[in-house]
Protein backbone atom coordinates (compact mmCIF):
# COMPACT_ATOMS: atom_id res chain seq x y z
CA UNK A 1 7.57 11.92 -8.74
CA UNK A 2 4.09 11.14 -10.44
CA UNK A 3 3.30 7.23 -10.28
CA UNK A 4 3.05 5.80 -13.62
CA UNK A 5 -1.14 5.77 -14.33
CA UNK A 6 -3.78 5.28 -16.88
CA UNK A 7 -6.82 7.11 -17.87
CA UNK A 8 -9.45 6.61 -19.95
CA UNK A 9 -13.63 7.98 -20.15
CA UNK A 10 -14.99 10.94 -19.19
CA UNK A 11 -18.11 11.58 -16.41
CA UNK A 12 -18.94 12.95 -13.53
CA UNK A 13 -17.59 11.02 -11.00
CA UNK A 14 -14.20 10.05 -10.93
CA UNK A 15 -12.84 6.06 -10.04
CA UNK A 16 -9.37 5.44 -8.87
CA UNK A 17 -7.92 1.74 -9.28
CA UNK A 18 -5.34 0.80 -6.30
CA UNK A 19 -3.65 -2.54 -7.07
CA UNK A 20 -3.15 -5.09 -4.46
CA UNK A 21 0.49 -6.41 -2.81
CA UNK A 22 1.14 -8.53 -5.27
CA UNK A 23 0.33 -7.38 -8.48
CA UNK A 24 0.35 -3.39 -10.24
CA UNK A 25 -2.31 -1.57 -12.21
CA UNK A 26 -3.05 -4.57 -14.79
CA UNK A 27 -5.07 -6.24 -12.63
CA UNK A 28 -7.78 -4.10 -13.30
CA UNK A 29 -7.48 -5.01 -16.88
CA UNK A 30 -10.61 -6.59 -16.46
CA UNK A 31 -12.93 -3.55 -15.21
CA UNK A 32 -10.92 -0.52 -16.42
CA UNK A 33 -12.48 -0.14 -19.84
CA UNK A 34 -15.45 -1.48 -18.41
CA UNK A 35 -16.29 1.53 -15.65
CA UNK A 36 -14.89 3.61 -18.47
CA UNK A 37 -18.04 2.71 -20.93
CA UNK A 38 -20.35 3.35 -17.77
CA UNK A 39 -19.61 6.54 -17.51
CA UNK A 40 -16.67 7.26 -15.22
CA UNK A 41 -13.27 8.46 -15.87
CA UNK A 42 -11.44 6.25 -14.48
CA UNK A 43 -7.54 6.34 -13.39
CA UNK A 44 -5.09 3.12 -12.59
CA UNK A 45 -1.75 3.49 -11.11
CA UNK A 46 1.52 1.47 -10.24
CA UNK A 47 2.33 2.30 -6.43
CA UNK A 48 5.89 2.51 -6.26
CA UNK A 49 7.89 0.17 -6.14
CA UNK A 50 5.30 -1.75 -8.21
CA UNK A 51 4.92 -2.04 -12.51
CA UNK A 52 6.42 0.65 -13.51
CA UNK A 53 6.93 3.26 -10.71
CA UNK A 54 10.19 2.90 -9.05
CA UNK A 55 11.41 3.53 -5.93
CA UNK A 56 14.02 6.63 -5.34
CA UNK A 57 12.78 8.08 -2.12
CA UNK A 58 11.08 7.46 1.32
CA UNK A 59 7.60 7.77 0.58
CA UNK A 60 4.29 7.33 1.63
CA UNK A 61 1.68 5.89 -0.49
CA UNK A 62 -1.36 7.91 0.60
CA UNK A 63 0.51 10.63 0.18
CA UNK A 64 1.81 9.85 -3.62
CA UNK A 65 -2.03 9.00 -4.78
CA UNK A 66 -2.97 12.56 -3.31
CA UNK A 67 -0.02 14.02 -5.53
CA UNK A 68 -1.09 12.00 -8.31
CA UNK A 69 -4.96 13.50 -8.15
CA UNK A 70 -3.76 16.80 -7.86
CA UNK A 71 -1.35 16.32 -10.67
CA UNK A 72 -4.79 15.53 -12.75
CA UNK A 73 -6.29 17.86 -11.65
CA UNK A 74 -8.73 15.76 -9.76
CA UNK A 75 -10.77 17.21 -6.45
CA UNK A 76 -12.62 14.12 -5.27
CA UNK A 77 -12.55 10.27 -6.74
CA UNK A 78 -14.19 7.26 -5.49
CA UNK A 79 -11.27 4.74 -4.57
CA UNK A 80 -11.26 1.16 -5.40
CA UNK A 81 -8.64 -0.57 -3.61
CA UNK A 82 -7.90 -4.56 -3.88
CA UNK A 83 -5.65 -5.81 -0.09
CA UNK A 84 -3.02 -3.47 0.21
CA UNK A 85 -4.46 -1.11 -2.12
CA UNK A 86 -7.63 -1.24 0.07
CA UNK A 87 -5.00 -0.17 3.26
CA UNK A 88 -4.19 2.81 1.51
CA UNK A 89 -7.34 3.86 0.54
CA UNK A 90 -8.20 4.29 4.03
CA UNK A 91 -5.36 5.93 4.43
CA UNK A 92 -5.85 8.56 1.60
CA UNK A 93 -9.40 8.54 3.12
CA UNK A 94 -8.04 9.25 6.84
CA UNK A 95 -5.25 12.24 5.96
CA UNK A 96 -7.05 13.60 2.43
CA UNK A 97 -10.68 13.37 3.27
CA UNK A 98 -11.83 15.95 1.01
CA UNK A 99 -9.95 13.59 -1.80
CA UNK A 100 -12.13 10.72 -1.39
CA UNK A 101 -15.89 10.19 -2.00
CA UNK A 102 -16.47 7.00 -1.66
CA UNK A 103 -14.62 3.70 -0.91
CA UNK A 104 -14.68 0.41 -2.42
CA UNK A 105 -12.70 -2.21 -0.56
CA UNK A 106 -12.41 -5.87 -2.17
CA UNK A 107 -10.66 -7.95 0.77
CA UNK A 108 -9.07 -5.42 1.70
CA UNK A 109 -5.85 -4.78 4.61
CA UNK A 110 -6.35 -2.50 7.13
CA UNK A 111 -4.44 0.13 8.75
CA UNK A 112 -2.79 -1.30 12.86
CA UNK A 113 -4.34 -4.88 11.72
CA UNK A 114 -2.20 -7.23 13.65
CA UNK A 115 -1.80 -10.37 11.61
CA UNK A 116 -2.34 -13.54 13.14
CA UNK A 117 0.24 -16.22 13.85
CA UNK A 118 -0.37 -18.23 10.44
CA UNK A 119 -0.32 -15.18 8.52
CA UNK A 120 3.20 -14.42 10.46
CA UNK A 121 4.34 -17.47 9.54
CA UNK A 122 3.45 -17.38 6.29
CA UNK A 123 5.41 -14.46 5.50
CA UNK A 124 8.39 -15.99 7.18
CA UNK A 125 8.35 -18.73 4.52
CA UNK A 126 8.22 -15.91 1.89
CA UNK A 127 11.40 -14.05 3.55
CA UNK A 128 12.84 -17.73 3.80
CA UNK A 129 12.78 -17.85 -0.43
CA UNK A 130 13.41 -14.50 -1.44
CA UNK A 131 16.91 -15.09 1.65
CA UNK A 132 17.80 -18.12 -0.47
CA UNK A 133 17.26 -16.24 -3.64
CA UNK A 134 14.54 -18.58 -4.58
CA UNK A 135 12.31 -16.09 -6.11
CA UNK A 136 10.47 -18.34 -8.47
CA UNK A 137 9.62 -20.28 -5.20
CA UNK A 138 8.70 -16.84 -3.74
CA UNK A 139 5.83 -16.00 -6.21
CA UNK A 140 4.64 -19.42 -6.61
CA UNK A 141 4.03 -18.84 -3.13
CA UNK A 142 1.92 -16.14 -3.75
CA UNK A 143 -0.19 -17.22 -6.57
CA UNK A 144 -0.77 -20.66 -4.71
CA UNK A 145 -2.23 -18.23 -1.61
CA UNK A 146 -3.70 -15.62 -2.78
CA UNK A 147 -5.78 -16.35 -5.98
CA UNK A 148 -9.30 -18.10 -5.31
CA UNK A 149 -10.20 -21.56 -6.90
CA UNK A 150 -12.17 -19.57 -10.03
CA UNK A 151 -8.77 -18.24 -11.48
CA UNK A 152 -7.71 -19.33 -14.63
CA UNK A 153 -4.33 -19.54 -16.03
CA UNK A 154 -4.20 -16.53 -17.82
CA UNK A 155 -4.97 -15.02 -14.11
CA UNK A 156 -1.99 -17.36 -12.59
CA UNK A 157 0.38 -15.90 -15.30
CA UNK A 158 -0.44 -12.28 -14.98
CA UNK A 159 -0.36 -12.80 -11.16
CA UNK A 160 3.30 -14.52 -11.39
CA UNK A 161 4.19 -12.03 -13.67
CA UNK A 162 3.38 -8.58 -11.62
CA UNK A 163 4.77 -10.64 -8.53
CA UNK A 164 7.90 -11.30 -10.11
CA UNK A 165 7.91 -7.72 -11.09
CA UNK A 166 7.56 -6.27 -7.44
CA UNK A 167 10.15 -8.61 -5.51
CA UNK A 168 12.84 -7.28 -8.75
CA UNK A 169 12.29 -3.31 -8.16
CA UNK A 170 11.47 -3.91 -4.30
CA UNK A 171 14.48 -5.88 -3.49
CA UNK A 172 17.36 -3.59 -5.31
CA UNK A 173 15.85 -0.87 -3.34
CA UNK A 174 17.82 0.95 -0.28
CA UNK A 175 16.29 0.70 3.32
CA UNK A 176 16.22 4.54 3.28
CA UNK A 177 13.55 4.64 0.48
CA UNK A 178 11.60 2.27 2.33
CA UNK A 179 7.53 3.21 2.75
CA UNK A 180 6.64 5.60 5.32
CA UNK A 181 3.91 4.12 8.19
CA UNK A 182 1.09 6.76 7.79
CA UNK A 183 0.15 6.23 11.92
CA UNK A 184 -3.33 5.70 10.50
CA UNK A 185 -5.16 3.66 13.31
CA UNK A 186 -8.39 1.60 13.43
CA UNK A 187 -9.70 4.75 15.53
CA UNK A 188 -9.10 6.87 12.83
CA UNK A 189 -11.04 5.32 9.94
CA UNK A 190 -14.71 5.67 12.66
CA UNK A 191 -14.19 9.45 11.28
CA UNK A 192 -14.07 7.71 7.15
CA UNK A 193 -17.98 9.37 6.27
CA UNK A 194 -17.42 8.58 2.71
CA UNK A 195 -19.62 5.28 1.94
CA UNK A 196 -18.11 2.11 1.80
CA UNK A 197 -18.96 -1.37 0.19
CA UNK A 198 -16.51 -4.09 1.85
CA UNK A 199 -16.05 -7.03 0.33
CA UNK A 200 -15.09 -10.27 1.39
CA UNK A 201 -14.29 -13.59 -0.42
CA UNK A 202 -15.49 -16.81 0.79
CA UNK A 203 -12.20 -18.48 -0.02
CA UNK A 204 -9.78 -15.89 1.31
CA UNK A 205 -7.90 -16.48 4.24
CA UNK A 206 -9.18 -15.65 7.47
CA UNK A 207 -7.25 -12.81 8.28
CA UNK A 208 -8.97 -10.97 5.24
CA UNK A 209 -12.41 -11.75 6.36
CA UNK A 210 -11.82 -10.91 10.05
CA UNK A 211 -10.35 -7.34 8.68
CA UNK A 212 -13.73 -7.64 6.62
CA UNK A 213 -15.97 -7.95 9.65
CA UNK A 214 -13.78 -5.14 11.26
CA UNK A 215 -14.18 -2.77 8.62
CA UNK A 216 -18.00 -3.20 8.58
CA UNK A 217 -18.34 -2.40 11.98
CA UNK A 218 -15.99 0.49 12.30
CA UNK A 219 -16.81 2.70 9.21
CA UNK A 220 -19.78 4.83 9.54
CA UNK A 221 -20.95 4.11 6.26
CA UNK A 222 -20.42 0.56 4.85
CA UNK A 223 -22.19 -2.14 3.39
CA UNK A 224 -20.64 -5.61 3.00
CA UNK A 225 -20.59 -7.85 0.51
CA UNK A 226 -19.70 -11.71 0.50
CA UNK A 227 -18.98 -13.08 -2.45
CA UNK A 228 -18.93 -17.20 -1.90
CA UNK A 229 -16.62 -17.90 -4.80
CA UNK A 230 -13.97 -15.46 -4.29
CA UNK A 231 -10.41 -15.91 -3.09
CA UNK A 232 -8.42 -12.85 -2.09
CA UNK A 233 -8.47 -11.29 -6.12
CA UNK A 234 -11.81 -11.31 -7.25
CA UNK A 235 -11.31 -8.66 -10.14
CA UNK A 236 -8.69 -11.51 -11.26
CA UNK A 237 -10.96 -14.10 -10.42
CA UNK A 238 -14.25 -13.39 -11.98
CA UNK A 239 -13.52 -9.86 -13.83
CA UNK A 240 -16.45 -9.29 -15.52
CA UNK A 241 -19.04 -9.93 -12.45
CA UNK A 242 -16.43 -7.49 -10.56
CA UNK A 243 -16.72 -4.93 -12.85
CA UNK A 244 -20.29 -5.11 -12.44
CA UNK A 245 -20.58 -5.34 -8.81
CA UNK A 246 -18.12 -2.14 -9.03
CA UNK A 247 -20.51 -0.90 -11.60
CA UNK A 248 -23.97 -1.05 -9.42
CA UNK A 249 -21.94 0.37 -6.03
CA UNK A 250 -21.05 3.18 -8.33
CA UNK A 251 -24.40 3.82 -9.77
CA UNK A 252 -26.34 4.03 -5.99
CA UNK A 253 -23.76 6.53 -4.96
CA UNK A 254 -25.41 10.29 -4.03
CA UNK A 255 -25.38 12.73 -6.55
CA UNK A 256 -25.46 10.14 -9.79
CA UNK A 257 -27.73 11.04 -12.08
């Protein structure tokens, strides 16, 4: 199956969107025309169970983005990945290295990155809801955690919108279609050579910014970047400085003209 996509602009170097946890390829509504007009060509995707990819088999996300390039035709992209979109772009970096050129990783998740307790906990009080079949509680949830204090409403709505989305396909789907886990460990990614700008919001929760200081110590070739007024979503928070920042990591990247 080919996950549902976007593209749009034509360049030399190709840029691949990966959508965080809780939201699918509109969230880079705000930088995907943008990177376009700088030059790139520039693909979004729904993972599936996410937008509009569903579910039918067991799958493994790395694995479906590889499929996707090499339905486009595409050899090498630089990855942009927001959370869990960030996971598997280390992931596609780890098992398709010759896929992935470079790595942009805005508060990303990590591959074998043990949560902590409150993290735990807070995803028992999301099972709690979604149990009870309180799924507006469920996404309010969500928004209320993971969406920085520079979000504006339109950002909420889009946010409780692509949530609401996920939990509907996710939760009508059979425990036999379930993701595959990749094995990718935090050894692995010290072999990632592709250069990496990690990001890390000031307002996220701590987990994000631990995986943050993790990430910029294990990969061979990153630079970090803390951005003060960020929550967990900067391209939903401030899009237009995003697709900038996106923009200029782009633009120092070997091989640009």
């Amino acid at each position: 199956m080919t996950l549902s996509h976007d593209l749009a602009g034509q360049g030399p170097t190709t840029v691949v969107l990966l959508h965080s946890g809780v939201c699918d390829r509109r969230m880079w509504d705000g930088q995907f025309s943008a990177l376009a007009d700088a030059g790139h060509r520039v693909v979004r995707c729904d993972l599936r169970g996410f937008g509009e990819t569903p579910v039918d088999a067991a799958h493994t996300h790395a694995d479906d983005v590889r499929d996707l390039l090499d339905h486009l035709g595409i050899d090498r992209a630089a990855v942009v990945g927001s959370s869990f979109g960030g996971q598997i772009a280390l992931e596609l970096a780890v098992r398709h290295p010759g896929h992935v050129s470079a790595l942009a990783l805005l508060c990303s998740g990590m591959p074998g990155f043990a949560p902590s307790e409150e993290l735990r906990a807070w995803g028992g009080r999301e099972d709690a809801l979604l149990e009870a079949g309180d799924l507006d509680g469920a996404v309010e949830l969500n928004v209320d955690t993971w969406l920085g204090p520079e979000a504006d409403e339109a950002a909420r709505a889009l946010v409780r919108e692509m949530q609401r989305r996920a939990f509907e396909v996710q939760l009508a789907v059979p425990d036999e279609f379930s993701p595959v886990r990749t094995g990718v460990t935090a050894d692995d990614l010290a072999g990632v050579e592709a250069p990496a700008l990690v990001v890390a919001g000031g307002h996220d929760v701590p987990d994000f910014q631990a995986v943050a200081d993790e990430l910029t110590r294990i990969l061979p070739a990153a630079r970090r970047l803390d951005l003060d007024w960020a929550g967990h979503l900067p391209a939903l928070e401030r899009p237009a400085e995003t697709a900038r920042l996106l923009t200029a990591f782009l633009a120092e990247l070997p091989g640009r003209p």
